[in-house]
PDB file of N, CA and C in Angstrom:
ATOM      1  N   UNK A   1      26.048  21.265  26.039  1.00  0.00           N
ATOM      2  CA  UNK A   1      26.364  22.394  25.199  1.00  0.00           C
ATOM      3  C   UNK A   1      27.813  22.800  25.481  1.00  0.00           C
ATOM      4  N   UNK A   2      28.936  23.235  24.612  1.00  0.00           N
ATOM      5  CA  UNK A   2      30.197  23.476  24.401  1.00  0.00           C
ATOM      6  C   UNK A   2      30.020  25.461  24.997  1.00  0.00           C
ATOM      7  N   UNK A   3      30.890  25.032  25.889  1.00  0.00           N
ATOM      8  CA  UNK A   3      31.144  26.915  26.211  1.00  0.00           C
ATOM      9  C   UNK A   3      32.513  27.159  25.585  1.00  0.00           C
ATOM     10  N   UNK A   4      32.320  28.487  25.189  1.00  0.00           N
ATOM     11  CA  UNK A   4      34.086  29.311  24.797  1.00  0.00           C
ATOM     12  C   UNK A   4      35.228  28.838  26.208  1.00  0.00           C
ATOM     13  N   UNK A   5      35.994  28.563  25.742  1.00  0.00           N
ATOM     14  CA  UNK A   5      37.011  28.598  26.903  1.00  0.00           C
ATOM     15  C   UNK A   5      37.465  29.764  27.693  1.00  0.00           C
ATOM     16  N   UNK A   6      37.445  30.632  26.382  1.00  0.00           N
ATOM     17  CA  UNK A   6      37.449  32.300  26.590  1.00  0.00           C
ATOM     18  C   UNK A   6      36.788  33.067  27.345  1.00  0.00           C
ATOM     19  N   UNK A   7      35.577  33.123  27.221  1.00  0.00           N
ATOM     20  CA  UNK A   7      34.303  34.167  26.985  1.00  0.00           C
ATOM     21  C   UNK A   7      33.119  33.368  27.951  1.00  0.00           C
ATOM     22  N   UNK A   8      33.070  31.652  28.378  1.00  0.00           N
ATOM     23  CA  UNK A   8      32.332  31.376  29.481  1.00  0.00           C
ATOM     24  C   UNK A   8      30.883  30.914  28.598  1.00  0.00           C
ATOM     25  N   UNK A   9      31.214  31.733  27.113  1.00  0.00           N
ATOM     26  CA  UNK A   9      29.499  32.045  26.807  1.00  0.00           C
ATOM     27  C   UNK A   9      29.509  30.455  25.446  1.00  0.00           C
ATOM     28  N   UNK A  10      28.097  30.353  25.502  1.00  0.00           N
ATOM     29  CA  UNK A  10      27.637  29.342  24.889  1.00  0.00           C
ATOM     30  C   UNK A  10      28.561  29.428  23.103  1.00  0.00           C
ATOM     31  N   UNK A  11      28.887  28.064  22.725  1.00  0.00           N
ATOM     32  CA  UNK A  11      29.541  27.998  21.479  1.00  0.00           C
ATOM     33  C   UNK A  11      31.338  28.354  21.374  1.00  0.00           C
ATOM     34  N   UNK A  12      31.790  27.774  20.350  1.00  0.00           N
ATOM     35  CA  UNK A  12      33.456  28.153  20.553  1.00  0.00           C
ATOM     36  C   UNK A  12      33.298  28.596  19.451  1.00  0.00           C
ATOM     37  N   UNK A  13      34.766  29.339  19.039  1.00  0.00           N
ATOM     38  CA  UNK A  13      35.183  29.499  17.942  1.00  0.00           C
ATOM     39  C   UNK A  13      36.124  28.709  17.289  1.00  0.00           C
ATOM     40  N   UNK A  14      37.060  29.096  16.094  1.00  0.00           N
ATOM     41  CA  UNK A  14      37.463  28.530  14.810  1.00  0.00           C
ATOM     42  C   UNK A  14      38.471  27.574  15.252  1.00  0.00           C
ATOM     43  N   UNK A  15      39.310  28.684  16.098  1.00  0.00           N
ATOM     44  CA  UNK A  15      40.876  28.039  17.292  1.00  0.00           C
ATOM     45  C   UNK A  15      39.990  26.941  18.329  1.00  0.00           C
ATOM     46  N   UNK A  16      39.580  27.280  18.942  1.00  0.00           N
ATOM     47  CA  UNK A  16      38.774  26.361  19.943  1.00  0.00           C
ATOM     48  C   UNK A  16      38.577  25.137  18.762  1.00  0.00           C
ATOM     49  N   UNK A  17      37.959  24.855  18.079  1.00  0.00           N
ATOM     50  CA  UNK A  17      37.328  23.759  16.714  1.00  0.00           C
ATOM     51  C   UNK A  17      38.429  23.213  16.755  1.00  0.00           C
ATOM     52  N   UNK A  18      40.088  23.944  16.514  1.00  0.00           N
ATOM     53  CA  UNK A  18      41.023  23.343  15.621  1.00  0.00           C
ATOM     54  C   UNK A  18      41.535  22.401  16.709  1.00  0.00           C
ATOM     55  N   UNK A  19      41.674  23.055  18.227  1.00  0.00           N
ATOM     56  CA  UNK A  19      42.149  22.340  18.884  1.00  0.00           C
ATOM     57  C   UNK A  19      41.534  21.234  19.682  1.00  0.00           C
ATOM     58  N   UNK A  20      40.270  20.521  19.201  1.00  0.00           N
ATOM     59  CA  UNK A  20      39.565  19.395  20.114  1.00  0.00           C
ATOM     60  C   UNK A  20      40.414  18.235  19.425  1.00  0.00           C
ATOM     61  N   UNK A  21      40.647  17.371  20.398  1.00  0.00           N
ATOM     62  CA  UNK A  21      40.988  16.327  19.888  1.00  0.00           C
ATOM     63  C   UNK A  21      39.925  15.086  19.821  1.00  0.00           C
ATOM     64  N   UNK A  22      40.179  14.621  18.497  1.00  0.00           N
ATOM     65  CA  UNK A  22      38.921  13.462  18.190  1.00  0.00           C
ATOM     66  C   UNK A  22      39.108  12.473  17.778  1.00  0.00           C
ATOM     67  N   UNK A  23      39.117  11.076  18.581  1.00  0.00           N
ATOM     68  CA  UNK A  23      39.475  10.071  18.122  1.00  0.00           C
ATOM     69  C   UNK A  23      38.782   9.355  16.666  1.00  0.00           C
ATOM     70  N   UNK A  24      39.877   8.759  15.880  1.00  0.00           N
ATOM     71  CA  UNK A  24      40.017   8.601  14.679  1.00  0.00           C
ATOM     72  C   UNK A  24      40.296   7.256  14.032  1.00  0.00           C
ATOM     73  N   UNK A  25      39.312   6.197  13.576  1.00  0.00           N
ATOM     74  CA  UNK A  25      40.125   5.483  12.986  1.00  0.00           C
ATOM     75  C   UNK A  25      40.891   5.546  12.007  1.00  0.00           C
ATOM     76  N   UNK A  26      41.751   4.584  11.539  1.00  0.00           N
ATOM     77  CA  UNK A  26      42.341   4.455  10.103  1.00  0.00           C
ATOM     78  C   UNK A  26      41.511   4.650   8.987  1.00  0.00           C
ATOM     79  N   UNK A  27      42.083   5.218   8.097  1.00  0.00           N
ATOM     80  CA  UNK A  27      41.534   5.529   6.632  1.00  0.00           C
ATOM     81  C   UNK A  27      40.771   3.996   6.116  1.00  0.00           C
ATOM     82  N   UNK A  28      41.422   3.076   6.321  1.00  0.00           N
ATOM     83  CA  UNK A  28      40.750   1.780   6.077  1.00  0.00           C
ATOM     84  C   UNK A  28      39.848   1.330   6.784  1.00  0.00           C
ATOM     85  N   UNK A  29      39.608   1.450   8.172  1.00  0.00           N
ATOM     86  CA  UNK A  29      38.963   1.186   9.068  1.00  0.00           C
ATOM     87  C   UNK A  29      36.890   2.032   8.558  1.00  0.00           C
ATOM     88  N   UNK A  30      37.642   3.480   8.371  1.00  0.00           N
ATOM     89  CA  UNK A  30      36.893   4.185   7.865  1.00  0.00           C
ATOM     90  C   UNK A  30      36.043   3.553   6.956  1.00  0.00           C
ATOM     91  N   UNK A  31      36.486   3.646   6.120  1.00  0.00           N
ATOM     92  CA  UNK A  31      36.115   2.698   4.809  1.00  0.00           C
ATOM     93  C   UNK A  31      35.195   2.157   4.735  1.00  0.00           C
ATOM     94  N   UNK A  32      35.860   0.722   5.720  1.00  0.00           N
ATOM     95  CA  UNK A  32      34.794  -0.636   6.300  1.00  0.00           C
ATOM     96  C   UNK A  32      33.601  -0.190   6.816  1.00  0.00           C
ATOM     97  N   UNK A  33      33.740   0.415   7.478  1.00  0.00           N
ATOM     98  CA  UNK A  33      32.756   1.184   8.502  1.00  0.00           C
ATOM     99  C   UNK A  33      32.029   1.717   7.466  1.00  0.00           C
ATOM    100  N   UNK A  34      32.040   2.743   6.522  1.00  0.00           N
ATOM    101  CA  UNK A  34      31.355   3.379   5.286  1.00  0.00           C
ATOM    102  C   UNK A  34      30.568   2.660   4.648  1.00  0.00           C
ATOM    103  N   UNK A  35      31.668   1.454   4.519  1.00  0.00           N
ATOM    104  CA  UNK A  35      30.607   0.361   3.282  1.00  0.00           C
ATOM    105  C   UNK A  35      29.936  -0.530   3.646  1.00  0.00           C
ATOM    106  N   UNK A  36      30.029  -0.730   5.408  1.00  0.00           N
ATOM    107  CA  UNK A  36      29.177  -1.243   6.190  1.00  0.00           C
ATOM    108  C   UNK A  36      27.733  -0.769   6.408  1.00  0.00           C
ATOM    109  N   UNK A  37      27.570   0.833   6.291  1.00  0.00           N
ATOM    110  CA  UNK A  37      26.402   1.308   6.760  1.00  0.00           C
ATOM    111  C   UNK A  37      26.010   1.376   5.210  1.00  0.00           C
ATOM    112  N   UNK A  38      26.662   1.936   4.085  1.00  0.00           N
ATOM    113  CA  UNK A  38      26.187   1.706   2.761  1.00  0.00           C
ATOM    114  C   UNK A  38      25.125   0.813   2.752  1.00  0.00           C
ATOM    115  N   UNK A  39      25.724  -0.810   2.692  1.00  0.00           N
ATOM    116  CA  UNK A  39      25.093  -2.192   2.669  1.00  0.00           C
ATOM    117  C   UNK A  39      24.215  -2.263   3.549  1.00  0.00           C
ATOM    118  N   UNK A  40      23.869  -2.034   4.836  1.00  0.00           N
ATOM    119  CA  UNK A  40      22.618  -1.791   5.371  1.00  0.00           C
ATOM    120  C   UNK A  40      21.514  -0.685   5.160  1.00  0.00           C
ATOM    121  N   UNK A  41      21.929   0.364   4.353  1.00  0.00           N
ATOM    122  CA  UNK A  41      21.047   1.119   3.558  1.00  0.00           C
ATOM    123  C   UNK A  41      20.515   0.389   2.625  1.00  0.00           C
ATOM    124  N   UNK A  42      21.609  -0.098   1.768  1.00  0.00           N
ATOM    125  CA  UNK A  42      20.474  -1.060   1.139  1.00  0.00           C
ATOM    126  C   UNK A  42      19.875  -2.441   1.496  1.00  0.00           C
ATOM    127  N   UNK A  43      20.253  -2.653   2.108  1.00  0.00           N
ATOM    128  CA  UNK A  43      19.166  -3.380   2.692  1.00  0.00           C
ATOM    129  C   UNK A  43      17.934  -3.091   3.489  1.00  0.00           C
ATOM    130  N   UNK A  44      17.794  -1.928   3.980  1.00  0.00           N
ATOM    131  CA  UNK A  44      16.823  -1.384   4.081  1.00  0.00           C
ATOM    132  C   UNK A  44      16.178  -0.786   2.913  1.00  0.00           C
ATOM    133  N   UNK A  45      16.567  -0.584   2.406  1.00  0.00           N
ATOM    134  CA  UNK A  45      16.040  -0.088   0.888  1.00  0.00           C
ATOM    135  C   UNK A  45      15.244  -1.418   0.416  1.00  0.00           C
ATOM    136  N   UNK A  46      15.887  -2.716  -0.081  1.00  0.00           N
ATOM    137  CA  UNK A  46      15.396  -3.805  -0.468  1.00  0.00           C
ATOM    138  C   UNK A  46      14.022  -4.199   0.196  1.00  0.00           C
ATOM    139  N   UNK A  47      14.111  -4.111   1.901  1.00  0.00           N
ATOM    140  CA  UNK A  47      13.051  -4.782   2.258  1.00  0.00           C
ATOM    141  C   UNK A  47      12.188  -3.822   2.336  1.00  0.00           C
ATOM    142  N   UNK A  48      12.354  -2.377   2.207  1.00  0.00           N
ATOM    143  CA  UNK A  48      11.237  -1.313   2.335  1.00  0.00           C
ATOM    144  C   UNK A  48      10.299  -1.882   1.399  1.00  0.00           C
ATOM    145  N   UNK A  49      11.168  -1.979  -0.373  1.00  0.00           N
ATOM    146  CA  UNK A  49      10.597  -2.344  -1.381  1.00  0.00           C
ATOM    147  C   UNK A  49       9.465  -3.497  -0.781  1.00  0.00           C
ATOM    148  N   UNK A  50      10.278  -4.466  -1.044  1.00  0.00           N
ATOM    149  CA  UNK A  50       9.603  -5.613  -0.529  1.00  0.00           C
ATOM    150  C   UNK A  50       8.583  -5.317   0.122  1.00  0.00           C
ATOM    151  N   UNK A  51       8.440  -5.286   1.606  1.00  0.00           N
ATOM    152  CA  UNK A  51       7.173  -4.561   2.266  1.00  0.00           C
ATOM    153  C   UNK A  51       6.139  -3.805   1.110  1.00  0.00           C
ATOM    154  N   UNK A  52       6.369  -2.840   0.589  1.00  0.00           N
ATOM    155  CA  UNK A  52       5.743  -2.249  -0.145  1.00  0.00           C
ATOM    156  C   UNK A  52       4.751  -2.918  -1.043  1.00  0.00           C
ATOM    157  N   UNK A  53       5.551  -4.016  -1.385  1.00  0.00           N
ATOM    158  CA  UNK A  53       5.079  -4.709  -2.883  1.00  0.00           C
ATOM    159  C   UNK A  53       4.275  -5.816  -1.756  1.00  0.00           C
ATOM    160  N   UNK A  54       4.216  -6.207  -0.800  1.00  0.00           N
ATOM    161  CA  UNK A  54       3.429  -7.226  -0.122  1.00  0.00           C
ATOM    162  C   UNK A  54       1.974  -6.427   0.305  1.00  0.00           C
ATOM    163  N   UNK A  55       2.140  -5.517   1.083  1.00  0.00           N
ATOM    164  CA  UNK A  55       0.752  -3.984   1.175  1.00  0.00           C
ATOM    165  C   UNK A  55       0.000  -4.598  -0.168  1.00  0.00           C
ATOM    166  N   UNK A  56       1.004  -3.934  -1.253  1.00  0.00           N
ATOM    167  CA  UNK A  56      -0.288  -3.821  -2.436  1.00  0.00           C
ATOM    168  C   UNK A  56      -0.732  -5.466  -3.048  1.00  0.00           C
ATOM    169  N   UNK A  57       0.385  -6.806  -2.369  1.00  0.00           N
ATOM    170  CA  UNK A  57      -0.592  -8.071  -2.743  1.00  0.00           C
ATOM    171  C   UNK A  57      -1.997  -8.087  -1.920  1.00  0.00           C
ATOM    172  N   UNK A  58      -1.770  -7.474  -0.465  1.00  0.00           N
ATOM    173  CA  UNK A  58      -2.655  -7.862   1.173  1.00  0.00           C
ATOM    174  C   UNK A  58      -4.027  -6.922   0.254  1.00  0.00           C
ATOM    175  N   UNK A  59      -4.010  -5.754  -0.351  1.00  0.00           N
ATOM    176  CA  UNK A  59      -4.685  -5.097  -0.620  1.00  0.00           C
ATOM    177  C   UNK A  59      -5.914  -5.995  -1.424  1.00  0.00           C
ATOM    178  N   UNK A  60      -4.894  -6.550  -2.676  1.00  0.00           N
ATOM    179  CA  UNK A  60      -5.575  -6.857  -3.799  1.00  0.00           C
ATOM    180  C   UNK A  60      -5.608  -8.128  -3.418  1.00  0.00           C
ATOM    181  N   UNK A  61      -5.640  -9.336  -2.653  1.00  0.00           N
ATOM    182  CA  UNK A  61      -5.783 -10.247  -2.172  1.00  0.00           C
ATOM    183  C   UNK A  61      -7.480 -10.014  -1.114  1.00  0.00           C
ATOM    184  N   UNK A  62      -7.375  -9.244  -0.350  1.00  0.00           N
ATOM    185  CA  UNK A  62      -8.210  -8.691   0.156  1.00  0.00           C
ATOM    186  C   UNK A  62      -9.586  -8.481  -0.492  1.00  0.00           C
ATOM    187  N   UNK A  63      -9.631  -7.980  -1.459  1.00  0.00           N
ATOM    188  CA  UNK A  63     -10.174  -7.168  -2.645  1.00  0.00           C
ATOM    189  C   UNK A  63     -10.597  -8.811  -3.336  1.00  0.00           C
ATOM    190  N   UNK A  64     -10.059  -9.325  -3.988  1.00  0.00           N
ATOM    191  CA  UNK A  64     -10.861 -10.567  -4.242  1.00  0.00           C
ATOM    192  C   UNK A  64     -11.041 -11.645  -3.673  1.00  0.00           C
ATOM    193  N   UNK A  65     -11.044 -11.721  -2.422  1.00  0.00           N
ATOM    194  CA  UNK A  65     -11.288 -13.023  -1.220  1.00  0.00           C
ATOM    195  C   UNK A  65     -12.736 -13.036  -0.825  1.00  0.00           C
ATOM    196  N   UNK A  66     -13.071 -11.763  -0.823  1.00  0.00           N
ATOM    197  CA  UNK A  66     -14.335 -11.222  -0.399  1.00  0.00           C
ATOM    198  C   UNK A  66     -15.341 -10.892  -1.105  1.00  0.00           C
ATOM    199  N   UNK A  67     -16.750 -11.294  -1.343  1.00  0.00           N
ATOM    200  CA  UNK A  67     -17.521 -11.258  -2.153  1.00  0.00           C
ATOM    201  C   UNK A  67     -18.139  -9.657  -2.231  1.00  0.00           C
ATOM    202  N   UNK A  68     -18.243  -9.126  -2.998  1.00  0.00           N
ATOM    203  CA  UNK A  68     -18.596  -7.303  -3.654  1.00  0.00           C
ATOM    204  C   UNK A  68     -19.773  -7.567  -3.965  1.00  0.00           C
ATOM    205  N   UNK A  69     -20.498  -6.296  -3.857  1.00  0.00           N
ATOM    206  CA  UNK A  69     -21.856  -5.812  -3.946  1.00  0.00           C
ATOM    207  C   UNK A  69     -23.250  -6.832  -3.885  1.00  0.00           C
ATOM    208  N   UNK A  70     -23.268  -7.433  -3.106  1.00  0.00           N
ATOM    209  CA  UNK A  70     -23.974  -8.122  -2.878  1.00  0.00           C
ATOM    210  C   UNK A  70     -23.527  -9.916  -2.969  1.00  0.00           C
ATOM    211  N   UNK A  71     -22.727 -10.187  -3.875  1.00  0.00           N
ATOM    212  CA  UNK A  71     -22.673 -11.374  -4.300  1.00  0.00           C
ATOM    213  C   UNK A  71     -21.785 -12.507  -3.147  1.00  0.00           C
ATOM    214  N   UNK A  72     -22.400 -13.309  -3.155  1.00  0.00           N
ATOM    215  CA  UNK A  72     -22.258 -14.753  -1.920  1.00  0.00           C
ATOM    216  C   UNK A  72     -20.964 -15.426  -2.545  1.00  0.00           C
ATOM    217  N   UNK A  73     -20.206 -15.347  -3.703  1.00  0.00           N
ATOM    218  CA  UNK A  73     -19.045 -16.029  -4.357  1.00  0.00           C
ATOM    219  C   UNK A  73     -17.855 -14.738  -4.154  1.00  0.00           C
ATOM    220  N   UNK A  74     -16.838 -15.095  -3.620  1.00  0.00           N
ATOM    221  CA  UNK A  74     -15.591 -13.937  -3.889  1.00  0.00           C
ATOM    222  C   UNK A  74     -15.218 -14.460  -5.318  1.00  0.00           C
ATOM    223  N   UNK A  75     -14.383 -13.769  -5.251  1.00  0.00           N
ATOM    224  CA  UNK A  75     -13.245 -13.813  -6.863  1.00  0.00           C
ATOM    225  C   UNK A  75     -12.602 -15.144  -7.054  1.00  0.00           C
ATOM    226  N   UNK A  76     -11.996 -14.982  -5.630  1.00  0.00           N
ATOM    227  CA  UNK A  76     -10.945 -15.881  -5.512  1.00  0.00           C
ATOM    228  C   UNK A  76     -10.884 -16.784  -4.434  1.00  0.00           C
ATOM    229  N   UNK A  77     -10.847 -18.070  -4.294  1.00  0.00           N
ATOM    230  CA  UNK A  77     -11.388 -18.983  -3.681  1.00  0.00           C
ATOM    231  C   UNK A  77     -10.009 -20.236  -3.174  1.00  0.00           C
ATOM    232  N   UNK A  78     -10.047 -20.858  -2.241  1.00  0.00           N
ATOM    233  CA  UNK A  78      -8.757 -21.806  -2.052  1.00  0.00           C
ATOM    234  C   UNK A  78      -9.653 -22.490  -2.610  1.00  0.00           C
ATOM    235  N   UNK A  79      -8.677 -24.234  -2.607  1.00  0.00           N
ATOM    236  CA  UNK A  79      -8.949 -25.309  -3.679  1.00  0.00           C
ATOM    237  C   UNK A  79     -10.039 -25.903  -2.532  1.00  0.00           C
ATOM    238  N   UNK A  80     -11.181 -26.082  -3.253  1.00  0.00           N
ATOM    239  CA  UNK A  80     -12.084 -27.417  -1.910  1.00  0.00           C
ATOM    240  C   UNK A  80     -13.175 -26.830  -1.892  1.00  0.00           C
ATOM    241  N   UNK A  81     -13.586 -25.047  -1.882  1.00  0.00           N
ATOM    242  CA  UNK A  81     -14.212 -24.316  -1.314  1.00  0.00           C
ATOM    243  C   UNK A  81     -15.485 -23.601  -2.443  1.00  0.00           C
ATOM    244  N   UNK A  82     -16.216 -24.037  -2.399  1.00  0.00           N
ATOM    245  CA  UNK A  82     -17.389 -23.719  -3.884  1.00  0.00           C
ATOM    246  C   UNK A  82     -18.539 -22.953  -3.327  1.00  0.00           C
ATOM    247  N   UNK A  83     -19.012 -24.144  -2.019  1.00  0.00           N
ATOM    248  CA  UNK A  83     -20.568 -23.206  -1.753  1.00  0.00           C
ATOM    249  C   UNK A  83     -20.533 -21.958  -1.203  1.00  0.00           C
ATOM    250  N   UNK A  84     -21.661 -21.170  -1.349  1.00  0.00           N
ATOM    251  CA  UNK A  84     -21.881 -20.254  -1.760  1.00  0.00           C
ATOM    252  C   UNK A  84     -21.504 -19.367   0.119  1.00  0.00           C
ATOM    253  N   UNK A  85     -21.578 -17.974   0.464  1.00  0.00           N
ATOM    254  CA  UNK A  85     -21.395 -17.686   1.660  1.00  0.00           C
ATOM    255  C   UNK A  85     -22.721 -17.273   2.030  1.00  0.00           C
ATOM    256  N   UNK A  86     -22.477 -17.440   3.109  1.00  0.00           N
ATOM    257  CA  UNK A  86     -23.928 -17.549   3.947  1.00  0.00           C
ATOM    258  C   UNK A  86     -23.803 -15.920   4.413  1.00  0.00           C
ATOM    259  N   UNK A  87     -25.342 -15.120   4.495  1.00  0.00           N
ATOM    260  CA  UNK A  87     -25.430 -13.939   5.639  1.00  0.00           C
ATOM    261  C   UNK A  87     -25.935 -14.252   6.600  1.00  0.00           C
ATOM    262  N   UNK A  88     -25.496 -14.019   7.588  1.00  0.00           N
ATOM    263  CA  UNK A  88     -25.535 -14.148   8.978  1.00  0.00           C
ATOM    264  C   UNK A  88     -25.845 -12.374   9.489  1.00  0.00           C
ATOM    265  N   UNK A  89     -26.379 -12.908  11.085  1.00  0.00           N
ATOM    266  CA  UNK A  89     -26.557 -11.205  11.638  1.00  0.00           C
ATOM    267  C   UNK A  89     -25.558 -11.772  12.877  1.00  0.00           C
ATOM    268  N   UNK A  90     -24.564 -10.377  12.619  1.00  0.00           N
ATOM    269  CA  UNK A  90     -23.122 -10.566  13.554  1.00  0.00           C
ATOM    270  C   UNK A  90     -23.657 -11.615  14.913  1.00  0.00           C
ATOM    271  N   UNK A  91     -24.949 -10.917  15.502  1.00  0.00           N
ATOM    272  CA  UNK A  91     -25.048 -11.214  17.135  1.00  0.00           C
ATOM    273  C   UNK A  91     -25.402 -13.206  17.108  1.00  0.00           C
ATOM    274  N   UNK A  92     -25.598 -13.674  15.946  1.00  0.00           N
ATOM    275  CA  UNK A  92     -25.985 -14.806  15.236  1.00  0.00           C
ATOM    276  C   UNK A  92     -24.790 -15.647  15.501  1.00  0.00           C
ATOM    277  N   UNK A  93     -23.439 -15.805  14.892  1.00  0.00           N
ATOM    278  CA  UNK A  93     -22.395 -16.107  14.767  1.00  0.00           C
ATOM    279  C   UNK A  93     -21.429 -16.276  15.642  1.00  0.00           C
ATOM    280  N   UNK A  94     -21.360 -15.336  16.658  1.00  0.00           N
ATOM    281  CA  UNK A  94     -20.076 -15.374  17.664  1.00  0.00           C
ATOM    282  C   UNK A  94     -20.916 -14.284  18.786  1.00  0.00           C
ATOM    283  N   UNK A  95     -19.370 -14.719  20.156  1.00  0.00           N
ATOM    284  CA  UNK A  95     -20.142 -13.719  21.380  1.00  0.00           C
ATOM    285  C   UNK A  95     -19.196 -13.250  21.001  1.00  0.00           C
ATOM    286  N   UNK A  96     -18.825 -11.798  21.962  1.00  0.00           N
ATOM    287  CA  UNK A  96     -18.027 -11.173  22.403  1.00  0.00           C
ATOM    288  C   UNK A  96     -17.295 -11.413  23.885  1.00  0.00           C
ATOM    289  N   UNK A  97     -16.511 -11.511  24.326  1.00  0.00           N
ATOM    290  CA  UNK A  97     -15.996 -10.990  25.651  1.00  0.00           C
ATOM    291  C   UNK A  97     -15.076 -10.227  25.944  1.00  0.00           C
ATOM    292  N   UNK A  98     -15.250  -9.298  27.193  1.00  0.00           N
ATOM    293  CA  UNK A  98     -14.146  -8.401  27.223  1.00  0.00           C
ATOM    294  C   UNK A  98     -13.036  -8.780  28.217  1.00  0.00           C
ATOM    295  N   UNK A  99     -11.764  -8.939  27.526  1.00  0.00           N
ATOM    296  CA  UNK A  99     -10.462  -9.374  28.166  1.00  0.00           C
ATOM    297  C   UNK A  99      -9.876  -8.587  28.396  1.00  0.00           C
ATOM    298  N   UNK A 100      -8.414  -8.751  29.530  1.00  0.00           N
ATOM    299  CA  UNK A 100      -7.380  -7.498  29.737  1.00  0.00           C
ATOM    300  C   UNK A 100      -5.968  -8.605  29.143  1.00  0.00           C
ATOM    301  N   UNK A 101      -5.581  -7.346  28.291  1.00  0.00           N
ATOM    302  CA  UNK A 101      -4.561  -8.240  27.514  1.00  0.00           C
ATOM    303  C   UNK A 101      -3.147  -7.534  28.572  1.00  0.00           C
ATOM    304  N   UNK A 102      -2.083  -8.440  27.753  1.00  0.00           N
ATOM    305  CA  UNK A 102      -0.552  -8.256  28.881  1.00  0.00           C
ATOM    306  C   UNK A 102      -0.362  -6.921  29.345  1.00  0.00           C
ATOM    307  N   UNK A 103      -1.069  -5.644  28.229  1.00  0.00           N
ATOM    308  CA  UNK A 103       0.047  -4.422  28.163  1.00  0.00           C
ATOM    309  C   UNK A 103      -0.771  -3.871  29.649  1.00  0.00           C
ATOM    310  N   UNK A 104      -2.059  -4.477  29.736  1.00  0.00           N
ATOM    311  CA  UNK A 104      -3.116  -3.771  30.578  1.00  0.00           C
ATOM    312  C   UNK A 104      -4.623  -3.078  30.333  1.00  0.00           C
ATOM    313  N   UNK A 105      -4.212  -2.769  29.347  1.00  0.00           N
ATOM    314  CA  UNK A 105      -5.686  -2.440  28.718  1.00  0.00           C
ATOM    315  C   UNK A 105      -6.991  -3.343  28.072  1.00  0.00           C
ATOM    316  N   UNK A 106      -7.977  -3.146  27.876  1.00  0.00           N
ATOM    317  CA  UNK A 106      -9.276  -3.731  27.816  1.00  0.00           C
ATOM    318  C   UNK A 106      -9.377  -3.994  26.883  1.00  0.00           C
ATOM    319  N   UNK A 107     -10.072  -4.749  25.870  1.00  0.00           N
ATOM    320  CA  UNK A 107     -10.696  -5.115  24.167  1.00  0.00           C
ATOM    321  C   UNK A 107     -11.344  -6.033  24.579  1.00  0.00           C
ATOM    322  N   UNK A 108     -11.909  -6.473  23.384  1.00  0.00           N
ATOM    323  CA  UNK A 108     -13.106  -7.493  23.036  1.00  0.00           C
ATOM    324  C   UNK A 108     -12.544  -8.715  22.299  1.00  0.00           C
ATOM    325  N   UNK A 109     -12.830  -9.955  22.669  1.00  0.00           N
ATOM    326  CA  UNK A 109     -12.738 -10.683  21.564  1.00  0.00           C
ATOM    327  C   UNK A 109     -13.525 -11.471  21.355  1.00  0.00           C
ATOM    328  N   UNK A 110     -13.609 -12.102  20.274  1.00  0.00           N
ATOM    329  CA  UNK A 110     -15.181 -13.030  19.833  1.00  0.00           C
ATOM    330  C   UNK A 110     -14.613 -14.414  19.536  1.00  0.00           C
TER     331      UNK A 110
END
């Protein structure tokens, strides 16, 4: 925190402001620098988009991979893949075990 030079007490005034000295590049330098962070705005901008528009493929990809309200056929199928899906009861299919992963903490995996 900036004290008065004056007064000891927290904050300066107008004279105090005028007289800090602050290093400065060139007006051109400036510039570069400006249209440098510009262009990485947009580029963050671009891939936000992007991201965005991949969410709503994962969604709707999601949404027809998987067979709805009862039915053993999804929507949408890779090339090769016809017969029908089987129900299984989870404990049927896979175990569980519980591992300690790098960070340290506990989970399950099957």
């Amino acid at each position: 925190m900036l004290t008065s030079q004056r007064s000891g007490q927290p904050g300066i005034n107008a004279q105090e402001y005028s007289d800090l000295l602050l290093p400065l590049p060139s007006l051109m330098e400036q510039r570069r620098i400006g249209a440098f962070f510009d262009r990485l705005d947009s580029l963050i901008t671009l891939h936000q988009r992007k991201y965005d528009k991949l969410c709503v493929l994962k969604k709707s990809m999601l949404d027809k991979m998987f067979p709805k309200g009862g039915s053993l056929y999804p929507e949408i199928r890779f090339a090769g893949f016809t017969d029908p899906w089987e129900q299984r009861k989870l404990g049927g299919s896979c175990f569980w075990i519980r591992v300690r992963f790098e960070c340290g903490c506990f989970g399950f995996r099957w």
